[in-house]
PDB file of N, CA and C in Angstrom:
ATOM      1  N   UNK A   1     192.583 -39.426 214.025  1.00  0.00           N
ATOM      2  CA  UNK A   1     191.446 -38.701 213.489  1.00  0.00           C
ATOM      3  C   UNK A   1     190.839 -39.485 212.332  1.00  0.00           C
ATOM      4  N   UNK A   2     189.392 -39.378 211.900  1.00  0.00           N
ATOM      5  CA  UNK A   2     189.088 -40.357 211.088  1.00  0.00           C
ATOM      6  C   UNK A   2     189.116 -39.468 210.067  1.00  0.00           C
ATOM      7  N   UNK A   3     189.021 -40.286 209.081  1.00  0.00           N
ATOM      8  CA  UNK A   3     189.392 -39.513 207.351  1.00  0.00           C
ATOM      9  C   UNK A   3     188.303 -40.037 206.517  1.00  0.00           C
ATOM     10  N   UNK A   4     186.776 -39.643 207.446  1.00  0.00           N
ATOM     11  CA  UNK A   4     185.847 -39.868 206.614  1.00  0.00           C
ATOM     12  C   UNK A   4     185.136 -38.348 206.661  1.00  0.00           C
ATOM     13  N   UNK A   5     185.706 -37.965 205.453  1.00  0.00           N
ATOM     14  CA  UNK A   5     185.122 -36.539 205.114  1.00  0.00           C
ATOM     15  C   UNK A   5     183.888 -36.203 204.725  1.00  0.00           C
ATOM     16  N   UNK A   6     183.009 -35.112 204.570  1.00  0.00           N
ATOM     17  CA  UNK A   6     181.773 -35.669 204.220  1.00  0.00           C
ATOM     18  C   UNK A   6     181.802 -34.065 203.481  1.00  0.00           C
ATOM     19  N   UNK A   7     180.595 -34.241 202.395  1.00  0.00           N
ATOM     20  CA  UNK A   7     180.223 -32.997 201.602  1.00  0.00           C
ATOM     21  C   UNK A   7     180.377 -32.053 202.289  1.00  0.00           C
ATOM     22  N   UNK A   8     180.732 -30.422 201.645  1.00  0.00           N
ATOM     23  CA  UNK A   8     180.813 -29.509 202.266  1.00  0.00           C
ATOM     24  C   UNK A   8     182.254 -29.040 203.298  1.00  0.00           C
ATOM     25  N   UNK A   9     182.264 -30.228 203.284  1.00  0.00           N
ATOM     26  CA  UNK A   9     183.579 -29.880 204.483  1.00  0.00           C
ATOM     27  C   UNK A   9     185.156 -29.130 203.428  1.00  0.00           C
ATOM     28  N   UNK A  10     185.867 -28.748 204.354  1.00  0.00           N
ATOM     29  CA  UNK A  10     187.200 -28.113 203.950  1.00  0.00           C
ATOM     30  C   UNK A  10     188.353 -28.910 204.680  1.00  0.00           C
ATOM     31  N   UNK A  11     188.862 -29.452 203.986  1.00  0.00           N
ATOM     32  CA  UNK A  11     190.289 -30.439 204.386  1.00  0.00           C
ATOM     33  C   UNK A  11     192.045 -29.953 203.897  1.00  0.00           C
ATOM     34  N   UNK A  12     192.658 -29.791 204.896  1.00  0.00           N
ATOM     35  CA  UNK A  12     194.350 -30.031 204.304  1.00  0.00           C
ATOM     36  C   UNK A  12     194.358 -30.835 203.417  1.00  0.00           C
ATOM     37  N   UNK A  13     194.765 -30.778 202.755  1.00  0.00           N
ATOM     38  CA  UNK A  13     195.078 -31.773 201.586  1.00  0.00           C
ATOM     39  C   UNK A  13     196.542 -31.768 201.265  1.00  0.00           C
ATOM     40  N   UNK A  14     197.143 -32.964 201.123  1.00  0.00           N
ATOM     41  CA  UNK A  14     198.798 -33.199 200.986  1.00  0.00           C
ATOM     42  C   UNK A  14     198.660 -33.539 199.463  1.00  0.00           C
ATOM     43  N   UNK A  15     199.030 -32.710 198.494  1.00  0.00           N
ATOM     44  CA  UNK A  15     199.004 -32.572 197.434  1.00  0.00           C
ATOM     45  C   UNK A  15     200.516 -33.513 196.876  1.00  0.00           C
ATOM     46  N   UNK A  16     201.335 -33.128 197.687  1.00  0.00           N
ATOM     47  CA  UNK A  16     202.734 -34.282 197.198  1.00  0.00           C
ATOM     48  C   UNK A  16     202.674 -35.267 196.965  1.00  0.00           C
ATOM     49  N   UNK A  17     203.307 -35.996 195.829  1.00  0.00           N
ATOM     50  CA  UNK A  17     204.187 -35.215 194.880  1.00  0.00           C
ATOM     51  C   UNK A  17     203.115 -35.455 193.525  1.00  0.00           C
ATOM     52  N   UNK A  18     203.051 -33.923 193.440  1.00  0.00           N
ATOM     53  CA  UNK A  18     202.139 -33.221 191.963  1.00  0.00           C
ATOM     54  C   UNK A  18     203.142 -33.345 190.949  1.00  0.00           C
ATOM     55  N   UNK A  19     202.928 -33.723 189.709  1.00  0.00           N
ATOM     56  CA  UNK A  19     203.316 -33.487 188.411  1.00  0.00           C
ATOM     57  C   UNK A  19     202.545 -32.210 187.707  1.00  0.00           C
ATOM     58  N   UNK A  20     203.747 -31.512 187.194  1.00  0.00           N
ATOM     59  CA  UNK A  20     203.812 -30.634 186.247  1.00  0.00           C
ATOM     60  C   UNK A  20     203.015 -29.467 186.839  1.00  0.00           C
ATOM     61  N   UNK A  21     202.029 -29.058 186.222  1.00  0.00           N
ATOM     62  CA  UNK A  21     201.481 -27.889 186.699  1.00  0.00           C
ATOM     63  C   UNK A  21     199.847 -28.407 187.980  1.00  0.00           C
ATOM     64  N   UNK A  22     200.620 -29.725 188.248  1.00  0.00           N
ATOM     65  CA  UNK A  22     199.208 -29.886 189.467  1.00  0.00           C
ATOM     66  C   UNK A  22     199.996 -29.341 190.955  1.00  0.00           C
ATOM     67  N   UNK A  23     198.887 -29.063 191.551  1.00  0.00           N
ATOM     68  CA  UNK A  23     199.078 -28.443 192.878  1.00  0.00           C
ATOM     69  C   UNK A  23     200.005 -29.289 193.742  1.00  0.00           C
ATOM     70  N   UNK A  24     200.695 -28.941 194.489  1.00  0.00           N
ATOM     71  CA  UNK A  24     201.830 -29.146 194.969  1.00  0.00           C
ATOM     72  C   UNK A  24     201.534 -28.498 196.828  1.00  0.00           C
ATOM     73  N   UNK A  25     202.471 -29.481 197.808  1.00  0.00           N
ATOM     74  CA  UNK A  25     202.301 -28.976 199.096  1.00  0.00           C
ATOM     75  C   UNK A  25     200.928 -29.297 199.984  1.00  0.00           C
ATOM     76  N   UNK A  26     200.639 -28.662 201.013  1.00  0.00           N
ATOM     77  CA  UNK A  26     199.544 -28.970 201.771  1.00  0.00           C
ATOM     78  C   UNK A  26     198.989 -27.461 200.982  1.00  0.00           C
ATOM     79  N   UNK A  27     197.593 -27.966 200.900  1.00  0.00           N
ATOM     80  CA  UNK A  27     196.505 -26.756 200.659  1.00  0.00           C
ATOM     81  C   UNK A  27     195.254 -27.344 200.880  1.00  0.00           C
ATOM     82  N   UNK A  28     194.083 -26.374 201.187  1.00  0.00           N
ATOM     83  CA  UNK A  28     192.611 -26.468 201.527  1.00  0.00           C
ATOM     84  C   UNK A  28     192.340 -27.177 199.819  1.00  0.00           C
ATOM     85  N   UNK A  29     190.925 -27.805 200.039  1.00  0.00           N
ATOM     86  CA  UNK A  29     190.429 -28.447 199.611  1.00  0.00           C
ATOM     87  C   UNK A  29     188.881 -28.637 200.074  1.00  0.00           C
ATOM     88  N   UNK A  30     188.005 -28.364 199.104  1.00  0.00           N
ATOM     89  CA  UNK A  30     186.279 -28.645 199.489  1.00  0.00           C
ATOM     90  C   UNK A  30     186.081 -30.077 199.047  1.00  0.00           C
ATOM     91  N   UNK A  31     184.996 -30.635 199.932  1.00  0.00           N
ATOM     92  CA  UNK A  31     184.881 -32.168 199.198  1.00  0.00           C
ATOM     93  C   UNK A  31     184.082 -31.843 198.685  1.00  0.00           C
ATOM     94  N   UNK A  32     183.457 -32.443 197.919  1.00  0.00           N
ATOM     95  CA  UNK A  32     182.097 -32.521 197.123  1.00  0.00           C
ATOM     96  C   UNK A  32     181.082 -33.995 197.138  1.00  0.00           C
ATOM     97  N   UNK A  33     181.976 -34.826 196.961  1.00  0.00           N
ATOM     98  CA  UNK A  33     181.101 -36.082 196.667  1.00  0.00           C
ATOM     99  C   UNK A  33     180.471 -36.333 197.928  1.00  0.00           C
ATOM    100  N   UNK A  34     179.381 -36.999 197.226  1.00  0.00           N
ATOM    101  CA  UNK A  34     178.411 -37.734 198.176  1.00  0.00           C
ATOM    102  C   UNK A  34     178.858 -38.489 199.462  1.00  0.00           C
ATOM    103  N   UNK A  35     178.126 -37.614 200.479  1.00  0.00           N
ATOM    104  CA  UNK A  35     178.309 -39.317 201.812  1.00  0.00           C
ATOM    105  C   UNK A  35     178.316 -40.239 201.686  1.00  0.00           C
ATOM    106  N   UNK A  36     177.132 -40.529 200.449  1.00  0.00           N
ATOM    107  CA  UNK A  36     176.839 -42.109 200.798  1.00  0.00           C
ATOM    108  C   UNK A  36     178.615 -42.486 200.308  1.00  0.00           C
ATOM    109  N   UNK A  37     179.022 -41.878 198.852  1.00  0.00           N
ATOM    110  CA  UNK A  37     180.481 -42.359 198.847  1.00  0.00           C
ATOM    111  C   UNK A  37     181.231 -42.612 199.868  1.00  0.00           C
ATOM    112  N   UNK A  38     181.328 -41.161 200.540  1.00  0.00           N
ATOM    113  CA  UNK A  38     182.306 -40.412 201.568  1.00  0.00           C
ATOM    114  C   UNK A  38     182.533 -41.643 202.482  1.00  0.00           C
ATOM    115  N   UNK A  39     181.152 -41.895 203.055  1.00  0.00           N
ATOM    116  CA  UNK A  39     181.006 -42.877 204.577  1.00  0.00           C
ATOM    117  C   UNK A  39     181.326 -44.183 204.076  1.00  0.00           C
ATOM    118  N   UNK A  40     181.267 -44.872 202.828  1.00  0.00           N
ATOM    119  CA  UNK A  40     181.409 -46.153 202.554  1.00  0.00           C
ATOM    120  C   UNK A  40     182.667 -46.491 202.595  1.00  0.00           C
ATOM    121  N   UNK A  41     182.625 -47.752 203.567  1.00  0.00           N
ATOM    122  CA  UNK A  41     184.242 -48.104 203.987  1.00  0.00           C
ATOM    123  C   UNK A  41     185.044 -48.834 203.136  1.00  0.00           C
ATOM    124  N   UNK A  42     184.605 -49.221 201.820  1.00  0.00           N
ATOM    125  CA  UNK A  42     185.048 -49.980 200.549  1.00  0.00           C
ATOM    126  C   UNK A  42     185.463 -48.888 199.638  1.00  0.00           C
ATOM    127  N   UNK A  43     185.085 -47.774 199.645  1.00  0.00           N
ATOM    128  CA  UNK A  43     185.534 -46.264 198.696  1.00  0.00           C
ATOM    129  C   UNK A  43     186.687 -45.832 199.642  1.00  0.00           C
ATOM    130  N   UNK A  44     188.040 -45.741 198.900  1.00  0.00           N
ATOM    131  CA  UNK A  44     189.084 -45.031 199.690  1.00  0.00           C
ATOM    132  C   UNK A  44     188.978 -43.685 199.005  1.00  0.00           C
ATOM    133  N   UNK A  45     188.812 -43.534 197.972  1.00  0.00           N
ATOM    134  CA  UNK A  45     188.468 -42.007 197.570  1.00  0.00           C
ATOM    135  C   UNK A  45     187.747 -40.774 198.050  1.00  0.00           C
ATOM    136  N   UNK A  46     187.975 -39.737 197.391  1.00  0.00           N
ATOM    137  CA  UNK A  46     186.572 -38.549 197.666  1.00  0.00           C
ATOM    138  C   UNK A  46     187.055 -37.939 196.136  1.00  0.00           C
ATOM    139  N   UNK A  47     185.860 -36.854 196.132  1.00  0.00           N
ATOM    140  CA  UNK A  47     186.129 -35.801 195.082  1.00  0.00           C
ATOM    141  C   UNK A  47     186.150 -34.187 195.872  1.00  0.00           C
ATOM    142  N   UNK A  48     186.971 -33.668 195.119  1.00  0.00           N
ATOM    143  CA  UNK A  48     186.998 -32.676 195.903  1.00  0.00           C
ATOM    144  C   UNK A  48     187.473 -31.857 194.535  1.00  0.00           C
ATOM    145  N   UNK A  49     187.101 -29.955 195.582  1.00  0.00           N
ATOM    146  CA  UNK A  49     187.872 -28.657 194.412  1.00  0.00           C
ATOM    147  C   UNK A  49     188.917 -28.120 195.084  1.00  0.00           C
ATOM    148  N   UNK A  50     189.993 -27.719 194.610  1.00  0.00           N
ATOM    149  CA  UNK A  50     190.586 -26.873 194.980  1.00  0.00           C
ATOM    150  C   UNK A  50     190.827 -25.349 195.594  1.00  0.00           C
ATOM    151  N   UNK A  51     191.125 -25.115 196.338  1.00  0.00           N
ATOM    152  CA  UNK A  51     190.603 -23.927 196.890  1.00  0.00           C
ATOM    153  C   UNK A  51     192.048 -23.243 197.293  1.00  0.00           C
ATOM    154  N   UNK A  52     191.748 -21.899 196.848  1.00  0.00           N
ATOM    155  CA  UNK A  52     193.385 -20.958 196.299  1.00  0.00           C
ATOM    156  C   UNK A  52     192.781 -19.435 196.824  1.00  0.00           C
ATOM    157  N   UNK A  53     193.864 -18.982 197.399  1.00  0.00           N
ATOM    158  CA  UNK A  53     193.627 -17.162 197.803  1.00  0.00           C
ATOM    159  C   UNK A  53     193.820 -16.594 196.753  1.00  0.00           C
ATOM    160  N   UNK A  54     194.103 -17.171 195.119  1.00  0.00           N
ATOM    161  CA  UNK A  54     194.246 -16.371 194.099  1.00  0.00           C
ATOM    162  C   UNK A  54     193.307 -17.279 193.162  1.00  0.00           C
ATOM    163  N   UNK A  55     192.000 -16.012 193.145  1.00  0.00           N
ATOM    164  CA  UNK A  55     191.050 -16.789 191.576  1.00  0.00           C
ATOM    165  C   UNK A  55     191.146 -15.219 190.740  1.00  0.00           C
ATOM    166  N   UNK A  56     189.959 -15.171 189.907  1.00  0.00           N
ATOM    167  CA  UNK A  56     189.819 -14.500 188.707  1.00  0.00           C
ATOM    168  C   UNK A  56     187.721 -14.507 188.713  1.00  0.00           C
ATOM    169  N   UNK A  57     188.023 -13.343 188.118  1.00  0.00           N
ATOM    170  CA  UNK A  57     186.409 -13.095 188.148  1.00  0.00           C
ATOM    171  C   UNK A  57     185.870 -13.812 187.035  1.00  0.00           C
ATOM    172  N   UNK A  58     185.730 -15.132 187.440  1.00  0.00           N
ATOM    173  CA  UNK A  58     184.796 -15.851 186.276  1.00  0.00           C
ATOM    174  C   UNK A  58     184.102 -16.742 187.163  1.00  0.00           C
ATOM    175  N   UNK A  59     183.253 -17.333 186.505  1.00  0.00           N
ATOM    176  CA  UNK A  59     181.730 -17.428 187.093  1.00  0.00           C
ATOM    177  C   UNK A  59     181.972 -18.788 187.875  1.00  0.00           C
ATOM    178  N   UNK A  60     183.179 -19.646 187.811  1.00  0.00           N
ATOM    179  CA  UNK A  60     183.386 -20.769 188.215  1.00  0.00           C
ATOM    180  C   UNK A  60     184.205 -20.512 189.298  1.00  0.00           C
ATOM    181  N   UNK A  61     184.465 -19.552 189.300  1.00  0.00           N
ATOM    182  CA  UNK A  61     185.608 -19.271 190.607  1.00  0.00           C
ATOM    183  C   UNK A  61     184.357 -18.677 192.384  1.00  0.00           C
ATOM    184  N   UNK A  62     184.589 -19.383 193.091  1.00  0.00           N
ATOM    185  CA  UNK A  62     183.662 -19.020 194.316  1.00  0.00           C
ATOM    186  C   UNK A  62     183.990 -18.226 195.446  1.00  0.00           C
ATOM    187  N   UNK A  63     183.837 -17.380 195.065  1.00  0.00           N
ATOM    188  CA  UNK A  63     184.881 -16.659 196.529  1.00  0.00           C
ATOM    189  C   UNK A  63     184.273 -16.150 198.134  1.00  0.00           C
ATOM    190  N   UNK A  64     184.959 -16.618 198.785  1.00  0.00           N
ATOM    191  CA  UNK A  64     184.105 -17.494 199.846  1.00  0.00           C
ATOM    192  C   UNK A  64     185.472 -16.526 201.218  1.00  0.00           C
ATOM    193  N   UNK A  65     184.505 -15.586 202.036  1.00  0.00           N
ATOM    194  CA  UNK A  65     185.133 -14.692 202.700  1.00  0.00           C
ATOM    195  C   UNK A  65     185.397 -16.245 204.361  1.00  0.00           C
ATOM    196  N   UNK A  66     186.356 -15.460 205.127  1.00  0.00           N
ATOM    197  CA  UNK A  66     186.746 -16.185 206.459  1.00  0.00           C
ATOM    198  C   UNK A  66     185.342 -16.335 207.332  1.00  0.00           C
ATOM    199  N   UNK A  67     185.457 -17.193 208.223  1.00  0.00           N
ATOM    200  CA  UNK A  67     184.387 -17.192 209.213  1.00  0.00           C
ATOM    201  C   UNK A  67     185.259 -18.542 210.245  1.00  0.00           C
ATOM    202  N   UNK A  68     184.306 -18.219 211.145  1.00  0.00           N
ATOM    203  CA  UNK A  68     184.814 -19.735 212.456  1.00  0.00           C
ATOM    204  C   UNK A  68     184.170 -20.759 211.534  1.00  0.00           C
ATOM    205  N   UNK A  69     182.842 -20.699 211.235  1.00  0.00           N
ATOM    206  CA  UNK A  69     182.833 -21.961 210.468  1.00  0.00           C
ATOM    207  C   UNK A  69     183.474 -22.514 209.415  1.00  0.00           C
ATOM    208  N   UNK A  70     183.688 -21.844 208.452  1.00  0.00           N
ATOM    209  CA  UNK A  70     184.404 -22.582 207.723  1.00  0.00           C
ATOM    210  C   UNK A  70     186.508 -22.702 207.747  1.00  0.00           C
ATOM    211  N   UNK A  71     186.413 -22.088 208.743  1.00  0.00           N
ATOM    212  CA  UNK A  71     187.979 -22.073 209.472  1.00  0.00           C
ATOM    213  C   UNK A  71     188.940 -21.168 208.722  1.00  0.00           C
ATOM    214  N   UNK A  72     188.426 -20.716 207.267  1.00  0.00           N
ATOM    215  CA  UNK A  72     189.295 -20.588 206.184  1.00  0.00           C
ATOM    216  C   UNK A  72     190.436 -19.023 207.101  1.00  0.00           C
ATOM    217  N   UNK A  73     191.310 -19.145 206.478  1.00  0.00           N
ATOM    218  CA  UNK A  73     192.092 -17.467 207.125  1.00  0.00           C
ATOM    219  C   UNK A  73     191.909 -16.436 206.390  1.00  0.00           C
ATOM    220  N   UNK A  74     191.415 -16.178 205.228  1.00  0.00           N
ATOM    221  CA  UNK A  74     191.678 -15.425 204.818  1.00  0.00           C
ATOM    222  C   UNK A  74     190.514 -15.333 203.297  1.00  0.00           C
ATOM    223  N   UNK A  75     190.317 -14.142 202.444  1.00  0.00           N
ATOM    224  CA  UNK A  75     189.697 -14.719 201.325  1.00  0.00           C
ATOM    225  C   UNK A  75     190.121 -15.361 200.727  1.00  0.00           C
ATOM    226  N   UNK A  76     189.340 -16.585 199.970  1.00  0.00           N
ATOM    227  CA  UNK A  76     189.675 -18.004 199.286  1.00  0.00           C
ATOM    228  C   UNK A  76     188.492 -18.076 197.945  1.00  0.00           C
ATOM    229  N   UNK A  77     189.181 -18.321 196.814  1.00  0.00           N
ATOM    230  CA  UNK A  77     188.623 -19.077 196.283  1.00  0.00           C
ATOM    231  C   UNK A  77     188.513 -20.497 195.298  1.00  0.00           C
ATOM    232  N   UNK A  78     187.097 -21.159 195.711  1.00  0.00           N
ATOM    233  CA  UNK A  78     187.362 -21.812 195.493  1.00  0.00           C
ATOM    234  C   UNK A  78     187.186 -22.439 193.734  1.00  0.00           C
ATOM    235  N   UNK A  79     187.838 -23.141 193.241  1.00  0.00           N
ATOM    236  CA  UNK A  79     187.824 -23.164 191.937  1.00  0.00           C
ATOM    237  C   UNK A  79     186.991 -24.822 191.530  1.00  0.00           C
ATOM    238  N   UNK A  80     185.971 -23.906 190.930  1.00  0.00           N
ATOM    239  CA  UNK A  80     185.192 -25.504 190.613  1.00  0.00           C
ATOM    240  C   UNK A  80     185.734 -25.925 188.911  1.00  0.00           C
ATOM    241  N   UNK A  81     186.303 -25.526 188.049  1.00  0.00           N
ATOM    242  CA  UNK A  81     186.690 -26.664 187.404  1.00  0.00           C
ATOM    243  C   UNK A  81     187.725 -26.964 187.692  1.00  0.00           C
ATOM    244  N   UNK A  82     188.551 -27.341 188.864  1.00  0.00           N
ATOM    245  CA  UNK A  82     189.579 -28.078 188.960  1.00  0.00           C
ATOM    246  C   UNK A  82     188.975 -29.111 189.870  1.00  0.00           C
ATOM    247  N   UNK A  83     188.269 -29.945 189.505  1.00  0.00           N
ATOM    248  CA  UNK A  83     187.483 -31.166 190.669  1.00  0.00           C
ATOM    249  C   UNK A  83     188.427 -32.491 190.096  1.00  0.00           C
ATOM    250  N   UNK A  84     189.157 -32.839 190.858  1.00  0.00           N
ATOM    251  CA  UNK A  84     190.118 -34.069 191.371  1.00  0.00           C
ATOM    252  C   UNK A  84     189.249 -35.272 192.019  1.00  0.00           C
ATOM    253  N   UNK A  85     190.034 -36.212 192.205  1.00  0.00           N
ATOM    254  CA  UNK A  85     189.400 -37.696 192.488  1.00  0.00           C
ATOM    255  C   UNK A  85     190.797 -37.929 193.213  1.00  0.00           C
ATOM    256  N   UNK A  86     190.747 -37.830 194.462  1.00  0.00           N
ATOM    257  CA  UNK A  86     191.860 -38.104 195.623  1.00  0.00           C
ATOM    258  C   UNK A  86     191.692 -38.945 196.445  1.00  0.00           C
ATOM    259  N   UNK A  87     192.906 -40.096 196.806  1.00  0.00           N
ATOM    260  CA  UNK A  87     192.750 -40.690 198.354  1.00  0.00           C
ATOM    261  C   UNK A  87     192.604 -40.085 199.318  1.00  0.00           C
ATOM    262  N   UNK A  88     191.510 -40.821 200.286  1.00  0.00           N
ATOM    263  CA  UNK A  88     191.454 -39.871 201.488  1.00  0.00           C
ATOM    264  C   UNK A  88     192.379 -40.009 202.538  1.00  0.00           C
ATOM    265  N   UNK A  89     193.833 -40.784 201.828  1.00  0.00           N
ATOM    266  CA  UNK A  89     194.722 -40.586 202.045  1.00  0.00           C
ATOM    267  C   UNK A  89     195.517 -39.781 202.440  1.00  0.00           C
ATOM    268  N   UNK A  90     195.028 -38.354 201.471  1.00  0.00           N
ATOM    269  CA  UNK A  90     195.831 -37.608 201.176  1.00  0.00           C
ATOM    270  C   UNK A  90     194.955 -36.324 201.836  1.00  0.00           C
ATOM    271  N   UNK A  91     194.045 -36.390 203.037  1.00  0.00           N
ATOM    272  CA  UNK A  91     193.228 -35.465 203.580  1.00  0.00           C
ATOM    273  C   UNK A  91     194.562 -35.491 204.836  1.00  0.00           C
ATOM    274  N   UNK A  92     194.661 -34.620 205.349  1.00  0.00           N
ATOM    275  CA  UNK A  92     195.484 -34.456 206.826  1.00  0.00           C
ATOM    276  C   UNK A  92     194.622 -33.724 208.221  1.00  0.00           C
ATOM    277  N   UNK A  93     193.814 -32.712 207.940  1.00  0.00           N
ATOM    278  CA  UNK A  93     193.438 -31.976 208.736  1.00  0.00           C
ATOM    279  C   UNK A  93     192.140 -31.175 208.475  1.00  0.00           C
ATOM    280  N   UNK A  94     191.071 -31.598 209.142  1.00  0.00           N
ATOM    281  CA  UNK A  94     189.434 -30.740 208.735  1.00  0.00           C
ATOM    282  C   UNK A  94     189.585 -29.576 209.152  1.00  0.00           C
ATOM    283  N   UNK A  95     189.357 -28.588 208.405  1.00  0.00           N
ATOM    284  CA  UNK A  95     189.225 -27.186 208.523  1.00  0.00           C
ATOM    285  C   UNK A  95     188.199 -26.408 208.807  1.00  0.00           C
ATOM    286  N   UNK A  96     186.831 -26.857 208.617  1.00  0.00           N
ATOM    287  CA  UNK A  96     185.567 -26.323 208.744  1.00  0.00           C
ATOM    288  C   UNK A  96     184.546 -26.786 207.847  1.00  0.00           C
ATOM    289  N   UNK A  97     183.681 -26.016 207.903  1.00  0.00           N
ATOM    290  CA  UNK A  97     182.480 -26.569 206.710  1.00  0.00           C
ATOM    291  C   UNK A  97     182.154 -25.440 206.014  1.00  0.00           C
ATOM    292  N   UNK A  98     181.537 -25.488 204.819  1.00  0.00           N
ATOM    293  CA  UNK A  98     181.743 -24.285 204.122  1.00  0.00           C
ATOM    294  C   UNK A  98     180.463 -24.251 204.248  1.00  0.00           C
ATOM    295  N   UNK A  99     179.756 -22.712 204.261  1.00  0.00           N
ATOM    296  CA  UNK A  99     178.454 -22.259 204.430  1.00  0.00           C
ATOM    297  C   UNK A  99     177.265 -22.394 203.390  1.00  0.00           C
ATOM    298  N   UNK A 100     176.061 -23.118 203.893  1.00  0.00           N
ATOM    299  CA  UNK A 100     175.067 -23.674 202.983  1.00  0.00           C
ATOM    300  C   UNK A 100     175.084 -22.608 201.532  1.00  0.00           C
ATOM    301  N   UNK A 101     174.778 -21.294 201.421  1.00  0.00           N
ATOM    302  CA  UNK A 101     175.066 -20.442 200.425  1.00  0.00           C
ATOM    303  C   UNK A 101     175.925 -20.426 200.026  1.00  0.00           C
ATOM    304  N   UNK A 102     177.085 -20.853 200.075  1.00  0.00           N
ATOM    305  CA  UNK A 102     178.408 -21.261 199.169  1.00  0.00           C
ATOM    306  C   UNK A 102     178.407 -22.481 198.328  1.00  0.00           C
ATOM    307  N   UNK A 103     178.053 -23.441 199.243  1.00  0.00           N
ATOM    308  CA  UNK A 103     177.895 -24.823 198.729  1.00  0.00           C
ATOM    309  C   UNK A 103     177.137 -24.986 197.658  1.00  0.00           C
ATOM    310  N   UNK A 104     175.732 -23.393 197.796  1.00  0.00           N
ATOM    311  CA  UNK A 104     174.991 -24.085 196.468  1.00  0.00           C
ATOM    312  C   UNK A 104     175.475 -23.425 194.937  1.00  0.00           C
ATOM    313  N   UNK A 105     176.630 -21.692 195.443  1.00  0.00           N
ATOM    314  CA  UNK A 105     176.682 -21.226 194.500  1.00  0.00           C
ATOM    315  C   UNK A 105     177.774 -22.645 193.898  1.00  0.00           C
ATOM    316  N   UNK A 106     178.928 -22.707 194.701  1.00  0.00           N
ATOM    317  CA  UNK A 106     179.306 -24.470 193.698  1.00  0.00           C
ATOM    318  C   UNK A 106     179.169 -25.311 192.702  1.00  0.00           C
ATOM    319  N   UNK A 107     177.954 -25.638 193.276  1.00  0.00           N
ATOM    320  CA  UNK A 107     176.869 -25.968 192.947  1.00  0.00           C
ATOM    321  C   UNK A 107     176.363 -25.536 191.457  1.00  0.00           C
ATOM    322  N   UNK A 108     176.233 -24.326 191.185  1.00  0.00           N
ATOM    323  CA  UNK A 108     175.694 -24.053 190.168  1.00  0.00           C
ATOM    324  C   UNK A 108     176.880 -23.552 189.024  1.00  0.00           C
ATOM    325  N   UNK A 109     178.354 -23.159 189.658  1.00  0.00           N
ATOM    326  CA  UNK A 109     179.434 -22.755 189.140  1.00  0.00           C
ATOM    327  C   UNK A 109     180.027 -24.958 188.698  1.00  0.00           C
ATOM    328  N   UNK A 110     179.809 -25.905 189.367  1.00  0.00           N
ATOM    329  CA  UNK A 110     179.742 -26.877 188.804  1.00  0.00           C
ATOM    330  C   UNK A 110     179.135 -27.147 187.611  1.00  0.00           C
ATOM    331  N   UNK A 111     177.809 -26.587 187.464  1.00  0.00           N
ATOM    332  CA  UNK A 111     177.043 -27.139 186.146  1.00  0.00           C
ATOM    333  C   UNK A 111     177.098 -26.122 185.327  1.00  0.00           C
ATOM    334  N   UNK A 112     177.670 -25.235 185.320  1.00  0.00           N
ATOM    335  CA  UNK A 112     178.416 -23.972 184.469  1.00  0.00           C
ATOM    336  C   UNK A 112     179.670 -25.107 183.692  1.00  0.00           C
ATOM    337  N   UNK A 113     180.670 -25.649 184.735  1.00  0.00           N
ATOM    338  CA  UNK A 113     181.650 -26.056 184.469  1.00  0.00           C
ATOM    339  C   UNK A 113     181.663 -26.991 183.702  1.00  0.00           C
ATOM    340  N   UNK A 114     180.777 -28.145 183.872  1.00  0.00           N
ATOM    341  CA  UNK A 114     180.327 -29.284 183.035  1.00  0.00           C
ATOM    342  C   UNK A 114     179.393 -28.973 181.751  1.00  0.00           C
ATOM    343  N   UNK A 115     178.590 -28.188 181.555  1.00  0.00           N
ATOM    344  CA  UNK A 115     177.750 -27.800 181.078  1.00  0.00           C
ATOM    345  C   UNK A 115     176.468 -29.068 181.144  1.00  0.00           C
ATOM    346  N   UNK A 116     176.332 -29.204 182.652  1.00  0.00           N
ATOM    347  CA  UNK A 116     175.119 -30.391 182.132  1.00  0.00           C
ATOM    348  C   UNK A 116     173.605 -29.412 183.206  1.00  0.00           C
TER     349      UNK A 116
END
C-alpha cells in the first residue's frame, strides 16, 4: 500500500514507542499538511492531529460523529493542539477522509490553537 497520505485523510498511526505522556499503540490520526509536502518523494514526513474518543468541550477539540466516509467507529475527537511531525513511516492503514465541514472547523480550531 502506498504511504502517500494526503490532507484530510484519517490514518492508523503506530505511535510506538512514545515517551512519557505521548500517545502510545496504534491510533487514528488526521493529516493536515499539504500535498504538495504529502506527494513529494524527498519529504518522508507528514503533519498530522491526533484523534481520541475522549476530548473536552473546548473550542480546539473537533468532534467529528462516524460515517462510511470517514471510516471512523465511533464518536472521535479530534484534537488540534496536539499537531505532531511524523514519519510516514509510522502511517499503517487509511481509514477514510474526513468530511469537507470538519476539515474547515480544524481549520479554524488550528488558528485558535496557534493564535495566528
Amino acid at each position: 500500500m502506498s504511504k502517500d497520505p494526503q490532507r484530510g485523510e484519517l490514518w492508523w498511526v503506530d505511535w510506538s514507542p512514545g515517551r512519557g505522556s505521548e500517545q502510545q499503540g496504534t491510533r487514528p490520526a488526521l493529516v493536515i499538511q499539504t500535498d504538495a509536502a504529502n506527494l513529494n518523494p524527498l519529504y518522508p514526513n507528514t503533519i498530522v492531529l491526533t484523534v481520541s474518543t475522549k476530548g473536552k468541550p473546548v473550542p480546539f477539540h473537533v468532534a467529528v460523529k462516524p460515517t462510511t466516509q470517514n471510516g471512523l467507529g465511533e464518536l472521535s475527537y479530534i484534537k488540534c493542539e496536539q499537531i505532531l511531525t511524523i514519519s510516514k513511516k509510522r502511517l499503517t492503514r487509511k481509514i477514510g477522509i474526513l468530511e469537507t465541514e470538519f476539515l474547515q472547523q480544524v481549520g479554524r480550531a488550528i488558528t485558535l490553537v496557534l493564535s495566528v
